[in-house]
C-alpha atoms as a PDB file:
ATOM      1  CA  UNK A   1     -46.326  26.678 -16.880  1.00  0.00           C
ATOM      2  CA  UNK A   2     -46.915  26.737 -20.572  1.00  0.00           C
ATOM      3  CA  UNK A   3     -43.714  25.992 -22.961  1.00  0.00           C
ATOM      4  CA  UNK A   4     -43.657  28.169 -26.098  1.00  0.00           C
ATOM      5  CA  UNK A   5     -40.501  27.464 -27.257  1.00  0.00           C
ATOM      6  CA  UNK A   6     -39.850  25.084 -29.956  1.00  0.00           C
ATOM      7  CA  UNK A   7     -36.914  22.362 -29.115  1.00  0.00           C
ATOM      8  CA  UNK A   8     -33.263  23.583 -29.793  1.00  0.00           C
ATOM      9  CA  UNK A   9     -31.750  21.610 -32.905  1.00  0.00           C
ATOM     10  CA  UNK A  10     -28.830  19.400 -31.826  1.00  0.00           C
ATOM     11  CA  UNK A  11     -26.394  21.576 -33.688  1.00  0.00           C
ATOM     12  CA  UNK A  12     -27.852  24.228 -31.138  1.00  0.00           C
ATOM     13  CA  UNK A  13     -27.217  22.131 -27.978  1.00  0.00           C
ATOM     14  CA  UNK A  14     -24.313  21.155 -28.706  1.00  0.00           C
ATOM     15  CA  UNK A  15     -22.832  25.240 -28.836  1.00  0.00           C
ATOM     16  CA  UNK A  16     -24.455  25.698 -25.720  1.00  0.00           C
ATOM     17  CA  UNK A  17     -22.832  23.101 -24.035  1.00  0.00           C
ATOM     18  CA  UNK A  18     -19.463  23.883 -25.792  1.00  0.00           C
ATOM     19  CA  UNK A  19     -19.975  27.832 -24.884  1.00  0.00           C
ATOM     20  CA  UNK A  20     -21.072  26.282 -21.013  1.00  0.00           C
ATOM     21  CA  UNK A  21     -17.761  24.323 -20.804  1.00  0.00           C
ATOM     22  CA  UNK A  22     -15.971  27.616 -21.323  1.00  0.00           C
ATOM     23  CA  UNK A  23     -18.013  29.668 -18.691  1.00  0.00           C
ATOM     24  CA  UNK A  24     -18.653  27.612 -15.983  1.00  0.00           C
ATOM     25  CA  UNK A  25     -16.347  27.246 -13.162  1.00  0.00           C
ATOM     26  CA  UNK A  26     -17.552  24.035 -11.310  1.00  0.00           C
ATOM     27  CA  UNK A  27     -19.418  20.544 -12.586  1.00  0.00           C
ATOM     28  CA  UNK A  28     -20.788  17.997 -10.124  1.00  0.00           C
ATOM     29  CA  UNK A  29     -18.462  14.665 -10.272  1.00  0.00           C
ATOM     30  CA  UNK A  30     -20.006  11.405  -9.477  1.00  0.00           C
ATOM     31  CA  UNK A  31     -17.740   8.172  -8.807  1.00  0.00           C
ATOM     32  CA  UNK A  32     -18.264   5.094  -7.111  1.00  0.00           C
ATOM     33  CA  UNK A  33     -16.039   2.926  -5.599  1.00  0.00           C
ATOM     34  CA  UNK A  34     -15.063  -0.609  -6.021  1.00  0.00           C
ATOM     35  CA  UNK A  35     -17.824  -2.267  -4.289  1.00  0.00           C
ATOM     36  CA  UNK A  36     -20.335   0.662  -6.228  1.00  0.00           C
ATOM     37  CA  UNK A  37     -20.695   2.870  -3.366  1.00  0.00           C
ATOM     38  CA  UNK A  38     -21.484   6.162  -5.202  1.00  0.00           C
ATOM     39  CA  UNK A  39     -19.628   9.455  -4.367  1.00  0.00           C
ATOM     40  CA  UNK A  40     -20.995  13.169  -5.651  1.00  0.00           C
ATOM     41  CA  UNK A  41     -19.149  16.243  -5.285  1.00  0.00           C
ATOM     42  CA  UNK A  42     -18.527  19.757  -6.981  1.00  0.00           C
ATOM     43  CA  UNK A  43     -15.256  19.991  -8.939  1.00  0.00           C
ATOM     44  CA  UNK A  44     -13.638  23.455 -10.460  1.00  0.00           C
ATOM     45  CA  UNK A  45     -12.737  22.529 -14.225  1.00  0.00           C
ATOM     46  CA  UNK A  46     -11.104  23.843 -17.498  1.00  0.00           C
ATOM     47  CA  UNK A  47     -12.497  22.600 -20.901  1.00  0.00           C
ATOM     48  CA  UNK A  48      -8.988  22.452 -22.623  1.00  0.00           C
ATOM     49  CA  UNK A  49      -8.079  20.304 -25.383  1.00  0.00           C
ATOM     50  CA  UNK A  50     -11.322  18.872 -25.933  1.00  0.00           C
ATOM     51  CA  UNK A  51     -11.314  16.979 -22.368  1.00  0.00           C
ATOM     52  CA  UNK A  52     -11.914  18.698 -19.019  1.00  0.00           C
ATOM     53  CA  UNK A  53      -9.981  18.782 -16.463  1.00  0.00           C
ATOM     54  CA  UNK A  54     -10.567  18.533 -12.913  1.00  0.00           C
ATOM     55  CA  UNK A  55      -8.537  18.625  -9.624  1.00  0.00           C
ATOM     56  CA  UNK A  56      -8.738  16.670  -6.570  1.00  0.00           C
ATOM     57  CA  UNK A  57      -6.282  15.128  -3.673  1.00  0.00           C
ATOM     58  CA  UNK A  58      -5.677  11.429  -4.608  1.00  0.00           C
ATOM     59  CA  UNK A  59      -6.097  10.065  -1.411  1.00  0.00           C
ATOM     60  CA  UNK A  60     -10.206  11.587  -0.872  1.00  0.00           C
ATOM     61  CA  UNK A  61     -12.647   9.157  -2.188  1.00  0.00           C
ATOM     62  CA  UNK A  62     -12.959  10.903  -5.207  1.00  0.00           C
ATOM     63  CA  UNK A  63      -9.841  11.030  -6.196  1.00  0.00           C
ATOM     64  CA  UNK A  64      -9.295   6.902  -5.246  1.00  0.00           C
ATOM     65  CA  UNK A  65     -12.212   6.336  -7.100  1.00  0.00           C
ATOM     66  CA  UNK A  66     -10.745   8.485 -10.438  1.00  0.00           C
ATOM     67  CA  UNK A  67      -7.861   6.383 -10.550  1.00  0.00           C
ATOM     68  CA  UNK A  68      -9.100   3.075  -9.739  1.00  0.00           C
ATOM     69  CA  UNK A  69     -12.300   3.228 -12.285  1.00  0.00           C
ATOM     70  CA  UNK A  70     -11.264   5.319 -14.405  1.00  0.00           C
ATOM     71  CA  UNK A  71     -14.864   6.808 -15.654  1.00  0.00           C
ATOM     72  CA  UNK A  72     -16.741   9.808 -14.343  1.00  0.00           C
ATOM     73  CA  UNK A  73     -20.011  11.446 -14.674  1.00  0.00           C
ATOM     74  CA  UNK A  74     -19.885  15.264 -14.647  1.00  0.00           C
ATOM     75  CA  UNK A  75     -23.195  17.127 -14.205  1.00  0.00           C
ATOM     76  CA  UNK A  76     -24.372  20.371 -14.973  1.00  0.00           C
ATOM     77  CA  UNK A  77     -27.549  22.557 -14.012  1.00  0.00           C
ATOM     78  CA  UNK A  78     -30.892  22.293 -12.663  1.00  0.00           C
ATOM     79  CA  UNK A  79     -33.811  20.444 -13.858  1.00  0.00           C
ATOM     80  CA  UNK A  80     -34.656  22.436 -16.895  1.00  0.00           C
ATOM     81  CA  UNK A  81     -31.538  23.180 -18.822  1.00  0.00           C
ATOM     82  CA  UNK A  82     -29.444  19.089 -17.906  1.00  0.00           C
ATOM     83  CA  UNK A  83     -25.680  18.393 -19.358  1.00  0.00           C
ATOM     84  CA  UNK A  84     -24.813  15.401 -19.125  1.00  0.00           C
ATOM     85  CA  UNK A  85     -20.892  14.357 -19.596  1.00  0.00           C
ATOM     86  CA  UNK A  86     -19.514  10.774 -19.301  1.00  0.00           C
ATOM     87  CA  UNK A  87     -16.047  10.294 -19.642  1.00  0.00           C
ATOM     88  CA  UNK A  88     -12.802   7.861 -19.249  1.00  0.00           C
ATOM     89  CA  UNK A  89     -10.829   9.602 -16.304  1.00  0.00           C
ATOM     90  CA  UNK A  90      -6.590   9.727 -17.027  1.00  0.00           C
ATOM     91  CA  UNK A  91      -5.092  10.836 -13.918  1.00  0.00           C
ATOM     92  CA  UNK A  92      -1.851  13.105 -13.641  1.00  0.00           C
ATOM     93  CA  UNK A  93       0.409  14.232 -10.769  1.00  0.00           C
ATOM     94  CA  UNK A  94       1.184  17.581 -10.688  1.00  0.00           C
ATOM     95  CA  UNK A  95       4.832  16.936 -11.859  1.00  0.00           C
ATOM     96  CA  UNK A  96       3.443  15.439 -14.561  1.00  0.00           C
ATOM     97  CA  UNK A  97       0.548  17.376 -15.685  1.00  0.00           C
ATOM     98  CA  UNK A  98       1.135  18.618 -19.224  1.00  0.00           C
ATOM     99  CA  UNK A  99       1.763  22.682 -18.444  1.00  0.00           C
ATOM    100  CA  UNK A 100      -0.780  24.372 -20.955  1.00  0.00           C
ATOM    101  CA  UNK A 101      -3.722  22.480 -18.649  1.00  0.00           C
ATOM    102  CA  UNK A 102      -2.507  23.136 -16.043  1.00  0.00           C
ATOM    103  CA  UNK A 103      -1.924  26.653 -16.843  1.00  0.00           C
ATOM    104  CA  UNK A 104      -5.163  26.928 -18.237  1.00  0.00           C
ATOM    105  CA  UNK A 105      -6.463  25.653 -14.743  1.00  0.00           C
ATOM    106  CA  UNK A 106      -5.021  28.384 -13.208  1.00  0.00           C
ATOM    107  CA  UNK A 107      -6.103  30.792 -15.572  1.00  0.00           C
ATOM    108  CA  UNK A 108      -9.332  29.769 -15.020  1.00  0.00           C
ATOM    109  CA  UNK A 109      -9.824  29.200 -11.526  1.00  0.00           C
ATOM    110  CA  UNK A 110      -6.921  31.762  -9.897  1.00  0.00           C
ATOM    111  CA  UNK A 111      -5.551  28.565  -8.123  1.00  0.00           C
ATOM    112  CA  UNK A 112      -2.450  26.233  -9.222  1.00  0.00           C
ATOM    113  CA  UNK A 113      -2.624  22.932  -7.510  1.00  0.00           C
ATOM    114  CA  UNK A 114       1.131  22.839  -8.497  1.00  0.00           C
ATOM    115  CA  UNK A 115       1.962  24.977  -5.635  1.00  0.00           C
ATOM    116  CA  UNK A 116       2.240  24.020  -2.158  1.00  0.00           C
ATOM    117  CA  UNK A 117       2.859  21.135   0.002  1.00  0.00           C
ATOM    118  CA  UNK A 118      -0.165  19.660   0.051  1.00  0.00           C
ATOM    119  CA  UNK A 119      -0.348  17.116  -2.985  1.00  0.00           C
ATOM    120  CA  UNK A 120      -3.080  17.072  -5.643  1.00  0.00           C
ATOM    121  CA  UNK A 121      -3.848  15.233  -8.821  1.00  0.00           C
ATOM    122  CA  UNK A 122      -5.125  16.286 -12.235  1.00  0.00           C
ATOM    123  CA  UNK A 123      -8.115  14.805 -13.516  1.00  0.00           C
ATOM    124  CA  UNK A 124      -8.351  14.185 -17.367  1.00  0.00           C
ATOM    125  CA  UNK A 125     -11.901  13.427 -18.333  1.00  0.00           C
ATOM    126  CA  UNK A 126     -12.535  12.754 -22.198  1.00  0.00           C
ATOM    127  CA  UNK A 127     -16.421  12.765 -22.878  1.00  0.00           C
ATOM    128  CA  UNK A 128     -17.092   9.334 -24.311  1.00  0.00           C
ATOM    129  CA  UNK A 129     -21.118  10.283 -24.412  1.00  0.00           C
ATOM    130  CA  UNK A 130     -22.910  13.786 -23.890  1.00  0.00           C
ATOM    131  CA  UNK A 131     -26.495  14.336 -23.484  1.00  0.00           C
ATOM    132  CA  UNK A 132     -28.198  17.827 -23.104  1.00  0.00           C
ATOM    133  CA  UNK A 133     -31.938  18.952 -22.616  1.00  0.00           C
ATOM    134  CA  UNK A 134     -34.057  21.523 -21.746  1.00  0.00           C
ATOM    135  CA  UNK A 135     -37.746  20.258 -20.189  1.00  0.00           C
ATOM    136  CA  UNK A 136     -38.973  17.026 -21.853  1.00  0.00           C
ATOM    137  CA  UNK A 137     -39.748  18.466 -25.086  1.00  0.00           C
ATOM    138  CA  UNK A 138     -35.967  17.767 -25.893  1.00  0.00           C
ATOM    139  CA  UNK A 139     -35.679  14.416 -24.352  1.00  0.00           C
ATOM    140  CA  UNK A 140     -35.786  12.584 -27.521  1.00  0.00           C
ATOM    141  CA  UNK A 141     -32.948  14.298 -29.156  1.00  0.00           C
ATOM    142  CA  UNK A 142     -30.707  14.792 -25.771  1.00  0.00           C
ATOM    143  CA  UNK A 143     -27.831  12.502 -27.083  1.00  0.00           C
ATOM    144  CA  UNK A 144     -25.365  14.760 -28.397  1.00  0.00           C
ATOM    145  CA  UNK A 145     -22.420  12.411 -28.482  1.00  0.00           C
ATOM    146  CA  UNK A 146     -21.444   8.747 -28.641  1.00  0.00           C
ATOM    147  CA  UNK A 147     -18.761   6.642 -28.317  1.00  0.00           C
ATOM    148  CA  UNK A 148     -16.536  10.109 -28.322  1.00  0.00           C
ATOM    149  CA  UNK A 149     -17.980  11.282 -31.892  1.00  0.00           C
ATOM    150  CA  UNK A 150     -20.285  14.155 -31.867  1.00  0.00           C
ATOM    151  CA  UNK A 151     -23.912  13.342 -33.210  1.00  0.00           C
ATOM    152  CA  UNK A 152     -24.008  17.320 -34.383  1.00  0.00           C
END
């Protein structure tokens, strides 16, 4: 495989991961528990209000781990096009979840957690650092954010 393209500008990546918060529908969400054990699953999200926004029951692993360490790393694609989000995790009940997320949840996904007796939490993750590549060529520019300022 030869690689003709020249590597995307920061400015660049950063669009495409803004446009790829809007589009896609589920990120993978890696935890770990108190004693570090690690936990990886697929969340649906919203990007709304500059944070995403996932939802999960509190009492699942993922959900304990949420609330009790309060970071997250969310991961998107395959080997050759990476997004990379970490983030400090603010967890909301449903009675409490501010309405335009969770509306925009909805929106999003068809499906409002608000409903029905079983009880699930809202997920607010702020990206504190972002990092986004395509193939190696763009390794040395991947970091997009730090700290929670963007870099581009």
């Amino acid at each position: 495989m030869t690689i003709m393209e020249p590597p995307r500008t920061r400015e660049r990546r950063r669009q495409d991961v803004l446009e790829r918060l809007e589009r896609e529908t589920e990120v993978w969400v890696a935890s770990a528990d108190a004693e570090g054990v690690p936990c990886l699953v697929p969340l649906w999200f919203v990007w709304h209000g500059e944070a995403l926004w996932l939802v999960t029951r509190p009492t699942n692993p993922t959900g304990r781990n949420l609330r009790s360490g309060g970071r997250a790393r969310l991961a998107f694609g395959d080997t050759l096009d990476v997004v990379l989000i970490d983030g400090e995790v603010e967890v909301h009940d449903r009675e409490e979840v501010p309405g335009p997320a969770a509306d925009a949840f909805h929106a999003k996904t068809g499906w409002d957690p608000r409903a029905g007796s079983v009880p699930y939490a809202y997920y607010r993750v702020r990206p504190r650092a972002v990092q986004a590549w395509h193939e190696e060529r763009e390794l040395p520019q991947r970091h997009l954010m730090r700290d929670g300022i963007w870099l581009a």
